[in-house]
Protein backbone atom coordinates (compact mmCIF):
# COMPACT_ATOMS: atom_id res chain seq x y z
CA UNK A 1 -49.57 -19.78 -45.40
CA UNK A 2 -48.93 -17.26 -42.58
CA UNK A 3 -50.14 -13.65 -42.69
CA UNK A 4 -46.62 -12.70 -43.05
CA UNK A 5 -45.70 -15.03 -45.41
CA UNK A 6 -48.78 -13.57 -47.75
CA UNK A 7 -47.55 -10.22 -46.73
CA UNK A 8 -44.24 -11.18 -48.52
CA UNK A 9 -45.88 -12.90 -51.35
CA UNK A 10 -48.39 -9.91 -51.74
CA UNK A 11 -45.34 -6.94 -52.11
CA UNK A 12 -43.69 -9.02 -54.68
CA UNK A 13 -45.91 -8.28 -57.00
CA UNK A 14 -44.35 -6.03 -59.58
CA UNK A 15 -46.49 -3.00 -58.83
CA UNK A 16 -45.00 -1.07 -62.20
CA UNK A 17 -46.61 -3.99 -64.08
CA UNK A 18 -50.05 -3.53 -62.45
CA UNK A 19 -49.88 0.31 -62.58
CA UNK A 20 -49.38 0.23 -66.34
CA UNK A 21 -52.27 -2.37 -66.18
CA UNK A 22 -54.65 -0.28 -64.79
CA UNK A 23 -53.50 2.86 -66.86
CA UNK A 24 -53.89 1.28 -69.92
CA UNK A 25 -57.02 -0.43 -68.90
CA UNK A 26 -58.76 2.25 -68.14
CA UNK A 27 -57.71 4.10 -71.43
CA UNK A 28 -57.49 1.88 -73.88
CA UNK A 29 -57.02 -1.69 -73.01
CA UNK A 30 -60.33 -3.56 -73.37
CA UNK A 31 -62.06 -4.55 -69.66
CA UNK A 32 -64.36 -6.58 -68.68
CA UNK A 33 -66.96 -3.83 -67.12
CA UNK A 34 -67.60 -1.85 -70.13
CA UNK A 35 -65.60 0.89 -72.38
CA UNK A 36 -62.85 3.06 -71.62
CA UNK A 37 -61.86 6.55 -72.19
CA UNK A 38 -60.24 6.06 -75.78
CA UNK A 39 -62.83 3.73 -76.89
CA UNK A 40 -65.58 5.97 -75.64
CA UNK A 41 -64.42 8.85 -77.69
CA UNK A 42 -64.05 6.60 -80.65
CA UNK A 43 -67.52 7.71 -82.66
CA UNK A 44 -67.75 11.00 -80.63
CA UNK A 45 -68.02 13.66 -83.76
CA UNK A 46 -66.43 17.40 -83.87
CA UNK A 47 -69.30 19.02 -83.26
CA UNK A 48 -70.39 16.68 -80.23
CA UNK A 49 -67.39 17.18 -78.79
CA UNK A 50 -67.38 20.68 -78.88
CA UNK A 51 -71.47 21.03 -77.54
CA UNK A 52 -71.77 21.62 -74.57
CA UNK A 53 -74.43 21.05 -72.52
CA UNK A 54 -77.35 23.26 -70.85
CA UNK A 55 -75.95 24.26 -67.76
CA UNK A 56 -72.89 22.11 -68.24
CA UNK A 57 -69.27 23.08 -66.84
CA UNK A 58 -67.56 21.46 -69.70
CA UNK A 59 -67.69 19.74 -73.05
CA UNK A 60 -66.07 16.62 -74.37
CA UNK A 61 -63.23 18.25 -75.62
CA UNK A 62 -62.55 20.06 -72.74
CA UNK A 63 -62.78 16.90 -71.12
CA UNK A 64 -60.00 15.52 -73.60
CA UNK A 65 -57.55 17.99 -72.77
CA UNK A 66 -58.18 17.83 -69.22
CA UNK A 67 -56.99 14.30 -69.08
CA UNK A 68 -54.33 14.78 -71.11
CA UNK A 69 -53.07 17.63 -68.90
CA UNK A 70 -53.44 15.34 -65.78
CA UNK A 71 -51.51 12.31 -67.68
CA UNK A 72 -48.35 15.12 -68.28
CA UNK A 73 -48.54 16.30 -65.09
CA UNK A 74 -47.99 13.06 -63.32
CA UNK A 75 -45.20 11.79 -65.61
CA UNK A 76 -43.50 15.25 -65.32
CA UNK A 77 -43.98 14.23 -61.53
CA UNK A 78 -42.99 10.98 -62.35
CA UNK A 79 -39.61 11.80 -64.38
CA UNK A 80 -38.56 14.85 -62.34
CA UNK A 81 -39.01 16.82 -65.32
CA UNK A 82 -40.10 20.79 -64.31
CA UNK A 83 -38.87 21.74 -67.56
CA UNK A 84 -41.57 19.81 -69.40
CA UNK A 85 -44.26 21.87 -71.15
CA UNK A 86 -47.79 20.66 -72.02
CA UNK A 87 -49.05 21.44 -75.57
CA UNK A 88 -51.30 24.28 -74.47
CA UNK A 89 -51.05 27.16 -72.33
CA UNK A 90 -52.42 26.66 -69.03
CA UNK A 91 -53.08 24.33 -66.91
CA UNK A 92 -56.22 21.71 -65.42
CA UNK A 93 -58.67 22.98 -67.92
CA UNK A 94 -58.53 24.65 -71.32
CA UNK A 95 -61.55 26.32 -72.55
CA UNK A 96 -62.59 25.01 -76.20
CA UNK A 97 -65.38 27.81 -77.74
CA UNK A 98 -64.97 27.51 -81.36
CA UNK A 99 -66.75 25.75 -82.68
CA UNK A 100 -64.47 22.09 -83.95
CA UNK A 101 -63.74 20.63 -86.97
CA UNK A 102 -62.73 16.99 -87.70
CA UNK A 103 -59.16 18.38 -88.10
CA UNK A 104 -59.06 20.24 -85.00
CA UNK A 105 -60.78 17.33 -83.22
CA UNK A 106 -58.60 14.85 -84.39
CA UNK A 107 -55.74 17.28 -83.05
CA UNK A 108 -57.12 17.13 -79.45
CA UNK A 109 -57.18 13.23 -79.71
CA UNK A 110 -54.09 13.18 -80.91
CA UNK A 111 -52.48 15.05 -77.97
CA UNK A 112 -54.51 12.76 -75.59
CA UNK A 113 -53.08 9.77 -77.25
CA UNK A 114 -49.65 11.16 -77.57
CA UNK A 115 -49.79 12.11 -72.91
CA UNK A 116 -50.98 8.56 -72.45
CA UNK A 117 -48.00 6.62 -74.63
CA UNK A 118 -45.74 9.28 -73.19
CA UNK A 119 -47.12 8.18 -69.60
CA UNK A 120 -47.04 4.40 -69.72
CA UNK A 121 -43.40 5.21 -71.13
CA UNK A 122 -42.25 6.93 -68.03
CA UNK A 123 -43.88 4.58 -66.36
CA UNK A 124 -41.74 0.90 -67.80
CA UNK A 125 -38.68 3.35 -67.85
CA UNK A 126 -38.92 5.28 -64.62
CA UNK A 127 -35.96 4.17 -62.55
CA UNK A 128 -37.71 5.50 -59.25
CA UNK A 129 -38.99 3.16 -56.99
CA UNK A 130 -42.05 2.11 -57.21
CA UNK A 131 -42.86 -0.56 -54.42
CA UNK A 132 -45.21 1.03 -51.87
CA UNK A 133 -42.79 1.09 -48.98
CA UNK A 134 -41.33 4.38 -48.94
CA UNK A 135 -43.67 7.74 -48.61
CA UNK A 136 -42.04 8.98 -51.48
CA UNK A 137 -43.18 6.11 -53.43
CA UNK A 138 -46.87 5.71 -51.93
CA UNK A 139 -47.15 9.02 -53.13
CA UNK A 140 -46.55 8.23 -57.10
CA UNK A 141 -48.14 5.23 -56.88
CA UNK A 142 -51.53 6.91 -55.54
CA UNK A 143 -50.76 9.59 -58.33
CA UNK A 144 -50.55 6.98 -61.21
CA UNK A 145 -53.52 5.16 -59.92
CA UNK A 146 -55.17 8.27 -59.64
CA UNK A 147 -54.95 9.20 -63.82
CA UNK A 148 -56.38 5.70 -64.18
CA UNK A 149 -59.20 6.92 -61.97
CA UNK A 150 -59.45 9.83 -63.51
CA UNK A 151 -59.77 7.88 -67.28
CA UNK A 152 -62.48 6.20 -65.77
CA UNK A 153 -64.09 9.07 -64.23
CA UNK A 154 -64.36 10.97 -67.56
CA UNK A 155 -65.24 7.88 -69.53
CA UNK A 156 -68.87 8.29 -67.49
CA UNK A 157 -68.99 11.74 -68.06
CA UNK A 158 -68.53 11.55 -71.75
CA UNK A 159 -71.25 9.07 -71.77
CA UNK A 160 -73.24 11.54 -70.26
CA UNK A 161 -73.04 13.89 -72.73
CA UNK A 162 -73.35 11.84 -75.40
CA UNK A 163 -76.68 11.14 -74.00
CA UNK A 164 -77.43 14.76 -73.58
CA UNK A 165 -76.90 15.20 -77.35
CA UNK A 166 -78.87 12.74 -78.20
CA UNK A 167 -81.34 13.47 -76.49
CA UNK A 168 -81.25 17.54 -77.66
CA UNK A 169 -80.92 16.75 -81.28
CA UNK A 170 -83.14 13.95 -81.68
CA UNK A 171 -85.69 15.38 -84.45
């Protein structure tokens, strides 16, 4: 096969398909090099996701919302939507203080789940084009890879912290 021939072969790939692949993968899908975000938050409790820390810029539910944020933002990029409003005020990252309860844990989840599905949604139903060729389209398609980055990014961090907590309360 000729190097153009691959070429051709190569940008037929449905790169919507693959996007949603590596979205999902890196959220909730299962994968073959370890957990992903949703799973890793699976047995995280209220009160270890709202510890944070020594020295630490941000907790695990901070961390929750954060994503989330990032997953709106791009399909509000995605679907041309400026109108769109996240469930919080603010934007990036939202502070979490108090102290959590299961309820108010479950709540944050619950808005990360909700982003994603709303995401891989835009995503199958987005009518813009997605094949790599145009700058316009590069651009999304770095932006969607990029949340699955970012999933997998935070799924380390989380990790992390769990250790950390472990490690502080272990009597």
């Amino acid at each position: 096969m000729t190097t153009t021939a691959t070429a051709q072969t190569l940008s037929t790939i449905d790169d919507r398909e693959l996007l949603l692949r590596m979205v999902e993968e890196a959220y909730r899908q299962s994968t073959w090099n370890g957990t992903n975000l949703r799973a890793s938050l699976q047995h995280v409790s209220a009160h270890q996701a709202g510890w944070r820390p020594p020295h630490a810029r941000h907790n695990i539910a901070e961390m929750v919302l954060h994503s989330a944020y990032w997953k709106f933002a791009i399909r509000r990029r995605l679907i041309e939507d400026r109108k769109a409003r996240f469930a919080f005020e603010g934007k990036d990252w939202f502070d979490i203080i108090e102290p959590l309860d299961d309820e108010r844990w479950a709540d944050l989840i619950g808005v990360l789940d909700e982003e994603h599905k709303n995401l891989c949604n835009a995503i199958r139903r987005t009518d813009r084009d997605l094949q790599y060729g145009t700058r316009t389209a590069r651009e999304l398609v770095r932006k969607i890879f990029g949340v699955a980055m970012h999933d997998a990014y935070h799924t380390g961090q989380v990790h992390l912290i769990q250790a950390q907590y472990a490690r502080a309360h272990a009597k």
